[in-house]
PDB file of N, CA and C in Angstrom:
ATOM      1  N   UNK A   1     -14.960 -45.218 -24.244  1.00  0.00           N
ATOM      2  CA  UNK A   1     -16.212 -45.930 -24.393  1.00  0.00           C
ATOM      3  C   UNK A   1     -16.942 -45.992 -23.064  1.00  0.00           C
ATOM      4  N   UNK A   2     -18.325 -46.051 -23.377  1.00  0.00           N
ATOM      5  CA  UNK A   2     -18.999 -45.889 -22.110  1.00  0.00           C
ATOM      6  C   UNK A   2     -18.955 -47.178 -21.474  1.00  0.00           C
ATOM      7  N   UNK A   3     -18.777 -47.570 -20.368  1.00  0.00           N
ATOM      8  CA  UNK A   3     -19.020 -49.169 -20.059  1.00  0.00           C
ATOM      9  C   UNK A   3     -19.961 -49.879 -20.252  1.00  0.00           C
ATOM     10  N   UNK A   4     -20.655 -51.476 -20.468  1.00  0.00           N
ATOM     11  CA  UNK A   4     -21.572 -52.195 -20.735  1.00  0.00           C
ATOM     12  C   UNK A   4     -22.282 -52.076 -19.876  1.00  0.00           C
ATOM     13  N   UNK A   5     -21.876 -52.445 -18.803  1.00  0.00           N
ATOM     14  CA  UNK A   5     -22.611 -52.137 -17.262  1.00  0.00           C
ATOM     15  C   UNK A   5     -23.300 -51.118 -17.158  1.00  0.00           C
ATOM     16  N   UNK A   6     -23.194 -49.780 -17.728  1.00  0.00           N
ATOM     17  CA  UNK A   6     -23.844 -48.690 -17.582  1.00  0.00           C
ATOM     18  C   UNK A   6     -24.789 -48.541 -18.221  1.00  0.00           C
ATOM     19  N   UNK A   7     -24.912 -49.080 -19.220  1.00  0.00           N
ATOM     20  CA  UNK A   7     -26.097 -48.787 -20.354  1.00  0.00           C
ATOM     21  C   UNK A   7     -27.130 -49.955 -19.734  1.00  0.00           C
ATOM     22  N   UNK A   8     -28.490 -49.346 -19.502  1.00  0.00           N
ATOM     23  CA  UNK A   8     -29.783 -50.089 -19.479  1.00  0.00           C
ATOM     24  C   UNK A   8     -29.882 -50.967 -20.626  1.00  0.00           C
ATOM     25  N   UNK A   9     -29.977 -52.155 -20.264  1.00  0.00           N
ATOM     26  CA  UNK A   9     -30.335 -53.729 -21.065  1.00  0.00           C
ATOM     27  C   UNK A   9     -31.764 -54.245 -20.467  1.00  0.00           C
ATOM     28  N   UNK A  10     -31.776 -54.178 -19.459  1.00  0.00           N
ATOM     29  CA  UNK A  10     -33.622 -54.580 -18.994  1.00  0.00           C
ATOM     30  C   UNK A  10     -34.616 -53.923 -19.583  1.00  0.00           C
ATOM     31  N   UNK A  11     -35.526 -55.025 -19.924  1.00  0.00           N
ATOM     32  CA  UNK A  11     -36.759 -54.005 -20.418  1.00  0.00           C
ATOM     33  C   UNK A  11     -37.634 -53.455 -19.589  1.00  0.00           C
ATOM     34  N   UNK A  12     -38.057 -54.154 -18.449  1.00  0.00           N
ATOM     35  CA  UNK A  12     -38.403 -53.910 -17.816  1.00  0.00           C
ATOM     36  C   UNK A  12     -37.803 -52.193 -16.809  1.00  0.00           C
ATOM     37  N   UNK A  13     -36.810 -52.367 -16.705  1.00  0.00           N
ATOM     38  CA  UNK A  13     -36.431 -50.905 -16.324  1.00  0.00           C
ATOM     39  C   UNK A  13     -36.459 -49.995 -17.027  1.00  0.00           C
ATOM     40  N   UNK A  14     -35.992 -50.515 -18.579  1.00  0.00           N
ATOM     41  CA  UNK A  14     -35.890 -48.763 -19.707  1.00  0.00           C
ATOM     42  C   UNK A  14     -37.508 -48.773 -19.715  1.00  0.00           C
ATOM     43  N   UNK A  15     -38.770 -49.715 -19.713  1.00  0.00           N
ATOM     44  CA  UNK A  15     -40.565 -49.240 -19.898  1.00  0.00           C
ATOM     45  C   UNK A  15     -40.506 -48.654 -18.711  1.00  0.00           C
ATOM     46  N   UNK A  16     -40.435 -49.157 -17.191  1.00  0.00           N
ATOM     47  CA  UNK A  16     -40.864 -47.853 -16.040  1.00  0.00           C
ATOM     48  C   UNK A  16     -39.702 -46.465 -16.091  1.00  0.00           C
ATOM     49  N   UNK A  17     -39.058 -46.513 -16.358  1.00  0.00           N
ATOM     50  CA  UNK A  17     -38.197 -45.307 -16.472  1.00  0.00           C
ATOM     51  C   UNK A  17     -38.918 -44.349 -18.127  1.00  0.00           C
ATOM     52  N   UNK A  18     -39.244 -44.945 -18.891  1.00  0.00           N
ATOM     53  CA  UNK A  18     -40.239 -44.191 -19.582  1.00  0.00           C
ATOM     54  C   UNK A  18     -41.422 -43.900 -19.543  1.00  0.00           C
ATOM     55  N   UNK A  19     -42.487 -44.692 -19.054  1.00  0.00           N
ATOM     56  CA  UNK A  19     -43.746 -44.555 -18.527  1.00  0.00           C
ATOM     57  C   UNK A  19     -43.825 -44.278 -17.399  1.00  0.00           C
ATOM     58  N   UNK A  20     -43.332 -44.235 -15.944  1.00  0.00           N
ATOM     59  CA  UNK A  20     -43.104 -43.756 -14.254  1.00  0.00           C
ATOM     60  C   UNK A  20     -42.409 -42.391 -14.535  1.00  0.00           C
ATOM     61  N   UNK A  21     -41.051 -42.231 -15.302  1.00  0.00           N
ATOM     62  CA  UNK A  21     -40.788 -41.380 -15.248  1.00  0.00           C
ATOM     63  C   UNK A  21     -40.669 -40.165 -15.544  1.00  0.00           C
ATOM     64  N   UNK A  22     -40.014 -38.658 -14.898  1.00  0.00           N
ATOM     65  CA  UNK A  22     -40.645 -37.678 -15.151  1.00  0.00           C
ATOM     66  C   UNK A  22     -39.803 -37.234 -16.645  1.00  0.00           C
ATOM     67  N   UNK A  23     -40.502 -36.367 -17.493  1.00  0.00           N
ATOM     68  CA  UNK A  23     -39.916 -36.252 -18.894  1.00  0.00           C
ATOM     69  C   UNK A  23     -39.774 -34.480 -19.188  1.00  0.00           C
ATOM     70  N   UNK A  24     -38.473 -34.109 -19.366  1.00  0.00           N
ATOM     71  CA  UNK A  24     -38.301 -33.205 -19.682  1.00  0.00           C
ATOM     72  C   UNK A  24     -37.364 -33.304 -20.601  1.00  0.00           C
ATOM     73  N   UNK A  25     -37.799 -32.166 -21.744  1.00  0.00           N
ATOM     74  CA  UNK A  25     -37.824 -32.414 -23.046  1.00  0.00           C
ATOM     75  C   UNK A  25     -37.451 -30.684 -23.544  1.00  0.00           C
ATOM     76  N   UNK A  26     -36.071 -30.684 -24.284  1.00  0.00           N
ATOM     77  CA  UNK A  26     -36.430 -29.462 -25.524  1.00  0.00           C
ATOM     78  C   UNK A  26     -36.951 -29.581 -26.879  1.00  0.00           C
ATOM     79  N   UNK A  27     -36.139 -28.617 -27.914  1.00  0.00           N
ATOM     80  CA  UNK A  27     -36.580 -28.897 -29.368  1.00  0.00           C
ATOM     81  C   UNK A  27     -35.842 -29.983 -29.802  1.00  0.00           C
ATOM     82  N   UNK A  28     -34.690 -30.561 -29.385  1.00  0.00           N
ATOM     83  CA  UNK A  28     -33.776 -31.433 -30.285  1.00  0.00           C
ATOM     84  C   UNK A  28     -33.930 -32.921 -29.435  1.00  0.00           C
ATOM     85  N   UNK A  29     -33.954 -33.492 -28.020  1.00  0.00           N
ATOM     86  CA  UNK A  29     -34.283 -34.502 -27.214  1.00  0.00           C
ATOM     87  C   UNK A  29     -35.236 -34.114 -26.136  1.00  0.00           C
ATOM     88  N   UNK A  30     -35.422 -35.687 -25.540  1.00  0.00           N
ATOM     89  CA  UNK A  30     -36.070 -35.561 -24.279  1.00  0.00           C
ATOM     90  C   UNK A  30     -35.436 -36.259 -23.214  1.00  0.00           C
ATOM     91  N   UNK A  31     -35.509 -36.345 -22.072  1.00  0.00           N
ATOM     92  CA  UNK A  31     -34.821 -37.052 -21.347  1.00  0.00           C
ATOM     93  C   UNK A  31     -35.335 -37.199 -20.515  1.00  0.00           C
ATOM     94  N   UNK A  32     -35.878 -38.788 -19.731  1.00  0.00           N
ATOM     95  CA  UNK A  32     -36.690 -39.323 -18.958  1.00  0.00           C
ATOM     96  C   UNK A  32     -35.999 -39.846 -17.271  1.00  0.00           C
ATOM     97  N   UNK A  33     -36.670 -39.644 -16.636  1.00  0.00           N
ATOM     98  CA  UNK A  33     -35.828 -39.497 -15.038  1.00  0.00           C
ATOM     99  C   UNK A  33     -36.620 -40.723 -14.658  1.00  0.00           C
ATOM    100  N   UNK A  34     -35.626 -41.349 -13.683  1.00  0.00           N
ATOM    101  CA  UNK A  34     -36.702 -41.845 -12.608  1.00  0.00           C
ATOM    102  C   UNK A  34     -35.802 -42.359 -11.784  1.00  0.00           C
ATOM    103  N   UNK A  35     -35.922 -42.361 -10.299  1.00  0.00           N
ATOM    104  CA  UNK A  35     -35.191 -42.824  -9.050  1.00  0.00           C
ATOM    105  C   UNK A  35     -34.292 -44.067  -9.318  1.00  0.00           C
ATOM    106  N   UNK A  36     -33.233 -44.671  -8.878  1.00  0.00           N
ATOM    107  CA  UNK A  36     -33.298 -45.603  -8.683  1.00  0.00           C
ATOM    108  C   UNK A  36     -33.643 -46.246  -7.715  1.00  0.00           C
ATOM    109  N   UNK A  37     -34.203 -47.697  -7.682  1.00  0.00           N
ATOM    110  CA  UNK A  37     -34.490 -48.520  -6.222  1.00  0.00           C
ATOM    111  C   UNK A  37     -33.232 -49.035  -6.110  1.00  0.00           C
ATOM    112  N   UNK A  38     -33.118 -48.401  -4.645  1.00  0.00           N
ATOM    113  CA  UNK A  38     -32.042 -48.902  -3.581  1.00  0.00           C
ATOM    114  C   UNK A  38     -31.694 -50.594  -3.707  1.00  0.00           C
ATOM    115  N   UNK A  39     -33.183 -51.246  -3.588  1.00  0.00           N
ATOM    116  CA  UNK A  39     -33.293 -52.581  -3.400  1.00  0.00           C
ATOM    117  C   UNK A  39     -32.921 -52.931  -4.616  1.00  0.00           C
ATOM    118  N   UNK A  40     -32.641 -53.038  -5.695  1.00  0.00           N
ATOM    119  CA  UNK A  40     -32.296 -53.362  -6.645  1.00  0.00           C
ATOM    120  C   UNK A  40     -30.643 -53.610  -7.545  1.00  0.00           C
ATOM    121  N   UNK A  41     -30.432 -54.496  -7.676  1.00  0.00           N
ATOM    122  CA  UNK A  41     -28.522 -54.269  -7.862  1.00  0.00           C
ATOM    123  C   UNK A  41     -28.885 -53.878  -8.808  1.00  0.00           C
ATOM    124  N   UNK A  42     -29.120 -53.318  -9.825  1.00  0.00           N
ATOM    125  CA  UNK A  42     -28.936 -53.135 -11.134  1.00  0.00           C
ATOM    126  C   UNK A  42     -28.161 -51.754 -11.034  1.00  0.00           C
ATOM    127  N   UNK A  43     -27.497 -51.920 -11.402  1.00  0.00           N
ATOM    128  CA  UNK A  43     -26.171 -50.779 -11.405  1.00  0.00           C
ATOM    129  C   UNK A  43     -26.396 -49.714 -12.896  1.00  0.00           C
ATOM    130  N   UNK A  44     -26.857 -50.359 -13.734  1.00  0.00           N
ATOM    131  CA  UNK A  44     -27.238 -49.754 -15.018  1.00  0.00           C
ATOM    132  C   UNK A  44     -28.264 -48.281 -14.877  1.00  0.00           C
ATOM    133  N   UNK A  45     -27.664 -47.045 -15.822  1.00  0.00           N
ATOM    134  CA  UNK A  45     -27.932 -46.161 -15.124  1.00  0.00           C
ATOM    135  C   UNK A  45     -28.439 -45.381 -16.418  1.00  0.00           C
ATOM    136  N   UNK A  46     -28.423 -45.676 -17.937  1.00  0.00           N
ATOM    137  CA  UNK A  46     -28.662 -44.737 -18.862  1.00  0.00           C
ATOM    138  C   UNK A  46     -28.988 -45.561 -20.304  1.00  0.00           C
ATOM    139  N   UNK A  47     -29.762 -44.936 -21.152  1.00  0.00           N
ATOM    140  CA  UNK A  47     -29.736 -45.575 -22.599  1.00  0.00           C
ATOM    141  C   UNK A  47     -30.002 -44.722 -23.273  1.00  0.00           C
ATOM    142  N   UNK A  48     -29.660 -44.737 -24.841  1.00  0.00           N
ATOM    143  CA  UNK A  48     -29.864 -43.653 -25.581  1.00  0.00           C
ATOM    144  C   UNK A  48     -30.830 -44.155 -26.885  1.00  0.00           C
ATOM    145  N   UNK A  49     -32.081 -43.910 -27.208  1.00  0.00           N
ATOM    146  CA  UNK A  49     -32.637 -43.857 -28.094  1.00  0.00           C
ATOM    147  C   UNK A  49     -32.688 -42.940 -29.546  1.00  0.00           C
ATOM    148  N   UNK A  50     -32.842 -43.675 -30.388  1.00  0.00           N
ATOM    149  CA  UNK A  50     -32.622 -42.717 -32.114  1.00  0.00           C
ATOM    150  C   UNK A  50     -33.994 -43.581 -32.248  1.00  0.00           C
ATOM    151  N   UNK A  51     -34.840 -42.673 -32.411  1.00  0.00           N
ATOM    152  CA  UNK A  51     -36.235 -43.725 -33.574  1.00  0.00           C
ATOM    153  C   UNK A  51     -35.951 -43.399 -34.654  1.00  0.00           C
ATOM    154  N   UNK A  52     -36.772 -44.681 -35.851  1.00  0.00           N
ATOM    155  CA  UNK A  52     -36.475 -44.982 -37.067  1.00  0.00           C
ATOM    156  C   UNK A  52     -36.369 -43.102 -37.952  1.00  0.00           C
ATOM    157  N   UNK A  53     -37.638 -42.789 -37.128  1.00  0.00           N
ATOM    158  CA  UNK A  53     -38.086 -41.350 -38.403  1.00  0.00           C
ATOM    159  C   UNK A  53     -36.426 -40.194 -38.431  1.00  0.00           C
ATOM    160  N   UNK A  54     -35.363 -40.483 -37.422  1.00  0.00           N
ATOM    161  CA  UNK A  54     -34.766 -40.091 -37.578  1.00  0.00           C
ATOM    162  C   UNK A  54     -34.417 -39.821 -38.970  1.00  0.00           C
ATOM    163  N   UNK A  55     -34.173 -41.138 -39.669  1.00  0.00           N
ATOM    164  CA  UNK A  55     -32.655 -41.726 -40.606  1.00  0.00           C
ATOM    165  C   UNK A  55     -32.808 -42.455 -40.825  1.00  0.00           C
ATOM    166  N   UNK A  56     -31.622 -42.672 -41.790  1.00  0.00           N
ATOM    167  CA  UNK A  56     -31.301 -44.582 -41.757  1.00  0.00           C
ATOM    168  C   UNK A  56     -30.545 -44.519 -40.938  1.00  0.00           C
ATOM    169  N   UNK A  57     -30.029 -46.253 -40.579  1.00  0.00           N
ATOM    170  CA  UNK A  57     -29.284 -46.799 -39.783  1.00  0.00           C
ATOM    171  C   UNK A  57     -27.640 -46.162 -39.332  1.00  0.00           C
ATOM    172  N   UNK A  58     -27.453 -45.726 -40.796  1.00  0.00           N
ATOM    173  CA  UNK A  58     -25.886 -44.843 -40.238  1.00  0.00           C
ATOM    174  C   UNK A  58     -26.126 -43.984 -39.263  1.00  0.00           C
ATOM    175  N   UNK A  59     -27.156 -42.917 -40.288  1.00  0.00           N
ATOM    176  CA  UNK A  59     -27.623 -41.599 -39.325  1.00  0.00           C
ATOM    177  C   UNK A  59     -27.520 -41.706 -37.624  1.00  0.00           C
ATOM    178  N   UNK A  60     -28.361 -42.742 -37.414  1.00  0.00           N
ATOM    179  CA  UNK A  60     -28.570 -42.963 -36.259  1.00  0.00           C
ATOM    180  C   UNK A  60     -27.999 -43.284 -35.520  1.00  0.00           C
ATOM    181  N   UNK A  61     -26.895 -44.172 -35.655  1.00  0.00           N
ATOM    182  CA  UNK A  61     -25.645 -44.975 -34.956  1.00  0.00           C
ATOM    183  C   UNK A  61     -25.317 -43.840 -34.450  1.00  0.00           C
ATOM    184  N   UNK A  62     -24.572 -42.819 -35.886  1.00  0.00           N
ATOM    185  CA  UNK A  62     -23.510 -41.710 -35.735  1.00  0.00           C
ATOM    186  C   UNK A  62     -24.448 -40.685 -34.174  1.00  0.00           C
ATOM    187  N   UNK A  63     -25.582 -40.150 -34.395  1.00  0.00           N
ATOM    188  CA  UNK A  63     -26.027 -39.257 -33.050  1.00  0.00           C
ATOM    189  C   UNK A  63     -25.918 -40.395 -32.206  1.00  0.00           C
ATOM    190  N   UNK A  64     -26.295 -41.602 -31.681  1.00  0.00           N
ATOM    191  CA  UNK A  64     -26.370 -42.770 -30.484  1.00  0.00           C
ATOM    192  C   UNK A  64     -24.663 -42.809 -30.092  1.00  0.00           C
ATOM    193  N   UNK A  65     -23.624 -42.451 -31.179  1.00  0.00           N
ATOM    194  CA  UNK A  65     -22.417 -42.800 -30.670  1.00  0.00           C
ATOM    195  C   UNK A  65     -22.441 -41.091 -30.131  1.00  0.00           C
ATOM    196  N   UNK A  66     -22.888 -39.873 -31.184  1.00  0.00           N
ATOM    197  CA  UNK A  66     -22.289 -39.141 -30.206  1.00  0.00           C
ATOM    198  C   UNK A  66     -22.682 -38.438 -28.657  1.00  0.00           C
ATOM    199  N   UNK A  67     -24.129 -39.068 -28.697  1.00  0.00           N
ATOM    200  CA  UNK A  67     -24.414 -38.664 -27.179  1.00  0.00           C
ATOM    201  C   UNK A  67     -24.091 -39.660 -26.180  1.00  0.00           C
ATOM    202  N   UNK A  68     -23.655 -40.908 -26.832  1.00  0.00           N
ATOM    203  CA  UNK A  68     -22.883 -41.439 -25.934  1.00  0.00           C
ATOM    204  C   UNK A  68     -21.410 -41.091 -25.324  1.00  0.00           C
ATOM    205  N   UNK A  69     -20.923 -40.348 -25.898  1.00  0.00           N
ATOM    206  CA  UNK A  69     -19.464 -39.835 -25.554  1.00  0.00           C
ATOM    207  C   UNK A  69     -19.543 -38.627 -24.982  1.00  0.00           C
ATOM    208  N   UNK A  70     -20.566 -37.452 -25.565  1.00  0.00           N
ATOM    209  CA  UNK A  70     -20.572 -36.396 -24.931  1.00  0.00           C
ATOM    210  C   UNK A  70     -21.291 -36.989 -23.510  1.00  0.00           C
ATOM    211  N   UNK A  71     -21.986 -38.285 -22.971  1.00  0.00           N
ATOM    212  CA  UNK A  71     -22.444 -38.504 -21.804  1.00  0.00           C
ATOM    213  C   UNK A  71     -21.093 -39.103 -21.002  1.00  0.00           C
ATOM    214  N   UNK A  72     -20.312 -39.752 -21.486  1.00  0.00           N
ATOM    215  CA  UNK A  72     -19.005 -40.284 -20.674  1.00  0.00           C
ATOM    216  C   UNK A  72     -18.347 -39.030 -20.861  1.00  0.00           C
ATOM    217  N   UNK A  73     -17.917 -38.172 -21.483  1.00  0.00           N
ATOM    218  CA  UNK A  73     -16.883 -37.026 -21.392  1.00  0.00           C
ATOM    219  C   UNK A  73     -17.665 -36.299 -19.981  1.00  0.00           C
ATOM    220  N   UNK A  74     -18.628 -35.787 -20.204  1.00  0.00           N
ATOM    221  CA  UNK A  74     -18.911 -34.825 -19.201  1.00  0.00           C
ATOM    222  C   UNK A  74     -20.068 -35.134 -18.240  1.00  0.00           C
ATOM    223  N   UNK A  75     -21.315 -35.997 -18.742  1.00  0.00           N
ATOM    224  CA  UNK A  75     -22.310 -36.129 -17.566  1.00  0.00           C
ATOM    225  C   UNK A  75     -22.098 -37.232 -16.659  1.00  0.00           C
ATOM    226  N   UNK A  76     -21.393 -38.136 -16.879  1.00  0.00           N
ATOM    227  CA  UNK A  76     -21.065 -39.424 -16.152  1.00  0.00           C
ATOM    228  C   UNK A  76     -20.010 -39.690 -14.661  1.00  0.00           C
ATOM    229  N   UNK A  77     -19.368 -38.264 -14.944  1.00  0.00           N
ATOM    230  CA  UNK A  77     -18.325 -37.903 -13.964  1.00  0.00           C
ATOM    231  C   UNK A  77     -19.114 -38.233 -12.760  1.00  0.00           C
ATOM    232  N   UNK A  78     -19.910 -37.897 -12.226  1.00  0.00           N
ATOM    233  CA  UNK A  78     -20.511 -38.566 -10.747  1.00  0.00           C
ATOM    234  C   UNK A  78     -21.590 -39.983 -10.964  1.00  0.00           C
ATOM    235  N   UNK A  79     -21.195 -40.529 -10.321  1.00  0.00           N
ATOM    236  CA  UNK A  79     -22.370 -41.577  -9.872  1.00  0.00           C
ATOM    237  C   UNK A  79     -23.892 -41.400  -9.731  1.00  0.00           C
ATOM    238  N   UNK A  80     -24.618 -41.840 -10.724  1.00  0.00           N
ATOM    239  CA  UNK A  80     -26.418 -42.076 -10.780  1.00  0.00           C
ATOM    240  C   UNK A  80     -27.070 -42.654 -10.141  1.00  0.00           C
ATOM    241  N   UNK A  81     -27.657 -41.681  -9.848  1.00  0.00           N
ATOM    242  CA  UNK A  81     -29.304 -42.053  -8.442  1.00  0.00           C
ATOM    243  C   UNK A  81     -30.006 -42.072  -9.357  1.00  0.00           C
ATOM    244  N   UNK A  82     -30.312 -42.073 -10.508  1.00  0.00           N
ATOM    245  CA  UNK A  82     -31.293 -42.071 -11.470  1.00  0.00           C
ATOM    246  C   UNK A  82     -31.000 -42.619 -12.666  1.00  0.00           C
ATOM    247  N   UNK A  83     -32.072 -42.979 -13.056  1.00  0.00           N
ATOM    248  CA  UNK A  83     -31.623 -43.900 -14.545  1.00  0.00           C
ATOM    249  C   UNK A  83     -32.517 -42.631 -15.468  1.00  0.00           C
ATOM    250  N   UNK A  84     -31.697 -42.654 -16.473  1.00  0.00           N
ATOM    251  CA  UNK A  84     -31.900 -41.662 -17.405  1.00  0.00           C
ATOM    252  C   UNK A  84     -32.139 -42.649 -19.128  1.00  0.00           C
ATOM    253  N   UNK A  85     -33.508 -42.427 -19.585  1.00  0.00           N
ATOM    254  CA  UNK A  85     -33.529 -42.650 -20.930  1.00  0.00           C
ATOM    255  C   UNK A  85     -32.922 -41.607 -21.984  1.00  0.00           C
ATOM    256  N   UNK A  86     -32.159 -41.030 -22.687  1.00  0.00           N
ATOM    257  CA  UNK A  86     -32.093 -40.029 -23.482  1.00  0.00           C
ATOM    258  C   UNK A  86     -32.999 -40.269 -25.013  1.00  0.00           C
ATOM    259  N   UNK A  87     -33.425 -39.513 -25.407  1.00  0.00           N
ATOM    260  CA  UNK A  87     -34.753 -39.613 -26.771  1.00  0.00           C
ATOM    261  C   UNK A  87     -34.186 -38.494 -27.779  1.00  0.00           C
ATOM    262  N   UNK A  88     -33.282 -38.511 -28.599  1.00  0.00           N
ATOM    263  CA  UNK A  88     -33.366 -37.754 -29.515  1.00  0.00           C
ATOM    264  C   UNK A  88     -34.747 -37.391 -30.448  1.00  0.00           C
ATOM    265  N   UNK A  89     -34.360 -36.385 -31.185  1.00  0.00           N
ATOM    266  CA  UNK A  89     -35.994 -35.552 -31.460  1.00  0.00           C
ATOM    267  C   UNK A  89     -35.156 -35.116 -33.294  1.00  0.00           C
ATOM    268  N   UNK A  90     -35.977 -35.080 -34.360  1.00  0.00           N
ATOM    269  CA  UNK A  90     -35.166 -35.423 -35.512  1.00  0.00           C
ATOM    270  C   UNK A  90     -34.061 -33.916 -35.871  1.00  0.00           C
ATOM    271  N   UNK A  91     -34.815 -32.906 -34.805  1.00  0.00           N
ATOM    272  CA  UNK A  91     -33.981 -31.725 -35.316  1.00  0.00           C
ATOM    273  C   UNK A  91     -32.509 -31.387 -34.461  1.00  0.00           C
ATOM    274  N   UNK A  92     -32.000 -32.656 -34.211  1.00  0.00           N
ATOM    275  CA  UNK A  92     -30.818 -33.170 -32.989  1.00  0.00           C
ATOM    276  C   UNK A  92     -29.927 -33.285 -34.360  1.00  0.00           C
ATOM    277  N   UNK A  93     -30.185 -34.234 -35.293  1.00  0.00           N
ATOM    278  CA  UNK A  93     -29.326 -34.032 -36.146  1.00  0.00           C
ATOM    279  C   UNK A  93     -28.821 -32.701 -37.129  1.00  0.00           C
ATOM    280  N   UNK A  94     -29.157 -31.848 -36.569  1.00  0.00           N
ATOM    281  CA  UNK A  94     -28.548 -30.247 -37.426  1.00  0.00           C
ATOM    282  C   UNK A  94     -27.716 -29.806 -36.111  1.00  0.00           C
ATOM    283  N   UNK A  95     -27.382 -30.439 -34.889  1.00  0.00           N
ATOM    284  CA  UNK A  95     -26.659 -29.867 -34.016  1.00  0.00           C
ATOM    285  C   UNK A  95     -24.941 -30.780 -34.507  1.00  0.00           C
ATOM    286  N   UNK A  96     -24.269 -30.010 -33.894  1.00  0.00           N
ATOM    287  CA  UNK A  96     -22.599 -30.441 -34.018  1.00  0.00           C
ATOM    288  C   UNK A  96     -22.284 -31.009 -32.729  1.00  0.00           C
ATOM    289  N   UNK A  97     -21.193 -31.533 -32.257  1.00  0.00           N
ATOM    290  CA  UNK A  97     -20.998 -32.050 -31.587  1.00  0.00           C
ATOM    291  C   UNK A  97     -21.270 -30.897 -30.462  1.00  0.00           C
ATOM    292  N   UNK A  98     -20.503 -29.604 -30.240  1.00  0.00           N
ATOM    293  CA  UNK A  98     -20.673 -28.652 -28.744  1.00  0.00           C
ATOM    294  C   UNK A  98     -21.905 -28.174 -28.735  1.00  0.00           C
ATOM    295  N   UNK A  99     -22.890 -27.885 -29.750  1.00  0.00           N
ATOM    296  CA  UNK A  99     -24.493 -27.791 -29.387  1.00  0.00           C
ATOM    297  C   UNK A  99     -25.072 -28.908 -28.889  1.00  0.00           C
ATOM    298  N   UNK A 100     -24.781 -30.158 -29.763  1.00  0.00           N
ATOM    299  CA  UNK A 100     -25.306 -31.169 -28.747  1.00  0.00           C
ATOM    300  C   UNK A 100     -24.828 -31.222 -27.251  1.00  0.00           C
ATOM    301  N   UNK A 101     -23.376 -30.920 -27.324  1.00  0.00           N
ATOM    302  CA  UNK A 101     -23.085 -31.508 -25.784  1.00  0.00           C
ATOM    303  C   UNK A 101     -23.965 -29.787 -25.446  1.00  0.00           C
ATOM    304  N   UNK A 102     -24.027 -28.689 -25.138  1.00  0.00           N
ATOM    305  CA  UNK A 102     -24.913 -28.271 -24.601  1.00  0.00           C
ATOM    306  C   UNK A 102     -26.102 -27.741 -24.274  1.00  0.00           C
ATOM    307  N   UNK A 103     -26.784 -28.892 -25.212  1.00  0.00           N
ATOM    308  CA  UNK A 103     -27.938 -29.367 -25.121  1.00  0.00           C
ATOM    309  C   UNK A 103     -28.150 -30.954 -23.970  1.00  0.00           C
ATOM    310  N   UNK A 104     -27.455 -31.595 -24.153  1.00  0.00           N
ATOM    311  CA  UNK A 104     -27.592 -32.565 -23.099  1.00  0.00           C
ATOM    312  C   UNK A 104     -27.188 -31.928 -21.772  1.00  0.00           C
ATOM    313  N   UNK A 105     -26.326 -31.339 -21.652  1.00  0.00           N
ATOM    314  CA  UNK A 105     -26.016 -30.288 -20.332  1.00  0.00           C
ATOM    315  C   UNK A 105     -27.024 -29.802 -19.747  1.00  0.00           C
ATOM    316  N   UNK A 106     -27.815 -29.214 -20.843  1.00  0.00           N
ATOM    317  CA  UNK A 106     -28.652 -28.152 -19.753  1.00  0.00           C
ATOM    318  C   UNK A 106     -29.849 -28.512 -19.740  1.00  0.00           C
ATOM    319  N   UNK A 107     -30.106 -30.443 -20.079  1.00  0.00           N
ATOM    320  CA  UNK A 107     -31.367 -31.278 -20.092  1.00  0.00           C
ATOM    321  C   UNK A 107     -31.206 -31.926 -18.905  1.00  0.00           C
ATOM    322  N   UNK A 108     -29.548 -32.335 -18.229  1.00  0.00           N
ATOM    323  CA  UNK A 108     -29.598 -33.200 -17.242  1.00  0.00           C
ATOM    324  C   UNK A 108     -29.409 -31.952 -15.994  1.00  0.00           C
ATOM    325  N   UNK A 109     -28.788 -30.821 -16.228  1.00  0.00           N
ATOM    326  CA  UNK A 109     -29.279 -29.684 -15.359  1.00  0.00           C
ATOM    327  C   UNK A 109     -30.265 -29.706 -14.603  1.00  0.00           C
ATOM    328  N   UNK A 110     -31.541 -29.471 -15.514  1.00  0.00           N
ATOM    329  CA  UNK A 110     -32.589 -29.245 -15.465  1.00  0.00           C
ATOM    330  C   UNK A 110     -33.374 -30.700 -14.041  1.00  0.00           C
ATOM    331  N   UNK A 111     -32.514 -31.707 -14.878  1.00  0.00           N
ATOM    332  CA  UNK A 111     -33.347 -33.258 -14.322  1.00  0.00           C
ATOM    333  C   UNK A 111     -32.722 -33.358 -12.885  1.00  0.00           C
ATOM    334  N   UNK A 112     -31.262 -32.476 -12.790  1.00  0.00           N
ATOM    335  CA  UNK A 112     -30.995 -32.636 -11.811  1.00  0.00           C
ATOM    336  C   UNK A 112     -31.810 -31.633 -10.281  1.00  0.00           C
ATOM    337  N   UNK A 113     -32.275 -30.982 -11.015  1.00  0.00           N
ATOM    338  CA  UNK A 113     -33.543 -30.218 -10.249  1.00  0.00           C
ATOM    339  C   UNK A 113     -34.571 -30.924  -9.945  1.00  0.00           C
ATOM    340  N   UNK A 114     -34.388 -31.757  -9.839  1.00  0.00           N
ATOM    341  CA  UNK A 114     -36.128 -32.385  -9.823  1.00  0.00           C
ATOM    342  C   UNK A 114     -36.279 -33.656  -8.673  1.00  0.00           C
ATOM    343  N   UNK A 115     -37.122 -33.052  -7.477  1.00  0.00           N
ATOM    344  CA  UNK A 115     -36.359 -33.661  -6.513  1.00  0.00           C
ATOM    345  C   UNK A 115     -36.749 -35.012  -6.443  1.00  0.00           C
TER     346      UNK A 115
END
């Protein structure tokens, strides 16, 4: 399980990390960047969004649980300078678990380019 601590709970941080930050996006999610401030303890570093048009409520849990695990299995291994929103996109649900995970791979790739 991913820790509590890690997942963005402020609103205030998940609105400027979506509106400040930079958004790069394929066909299935998007995924929103933005620095963290130094000055700030907030240790919280990621959240994962499903909107309604997905699904219903199962639907949605089930992709929110699994990009949460494919993010602790493999993107979480180093420590975040950036807080990351993740945005699923409705054609996320025709991926399986190893397309999704590399699809989130080569979204935080990408974010990790971005200076």
């Amino acid at each position: 399980m991913l820790p509590r601590a890690r997942i963005i709970r402020r609103r205030a941080v998940f609105d400027a990390t979506r509106t400040k930050g930079r958004k790069i996006g394929n066909r299935w999610m998007s995924l929103n960047v933005l620095p963290i401030d130094p000055a700030a303890p907030d240790a919280a570093a990621v959240a994962f969004l499903t909107p309604k048009r997905l699904g219903s409520a199962t639907v949605r849990n089930r992709l929110r649980r699994r990009m949460r695990e494919i993010y602790r299995r493999r993107l979480a291994l180093t420590p975040e300078k950036v807080y990351l929103v993740w945005v699923a996109r409705p054609p996320a649900l025709e991926l399986d678990f190893e397309e999704l995970t590399k699809c989130m791979t080569e979204l935080r790739r990408r974010a990790s380019a971005i200076p």
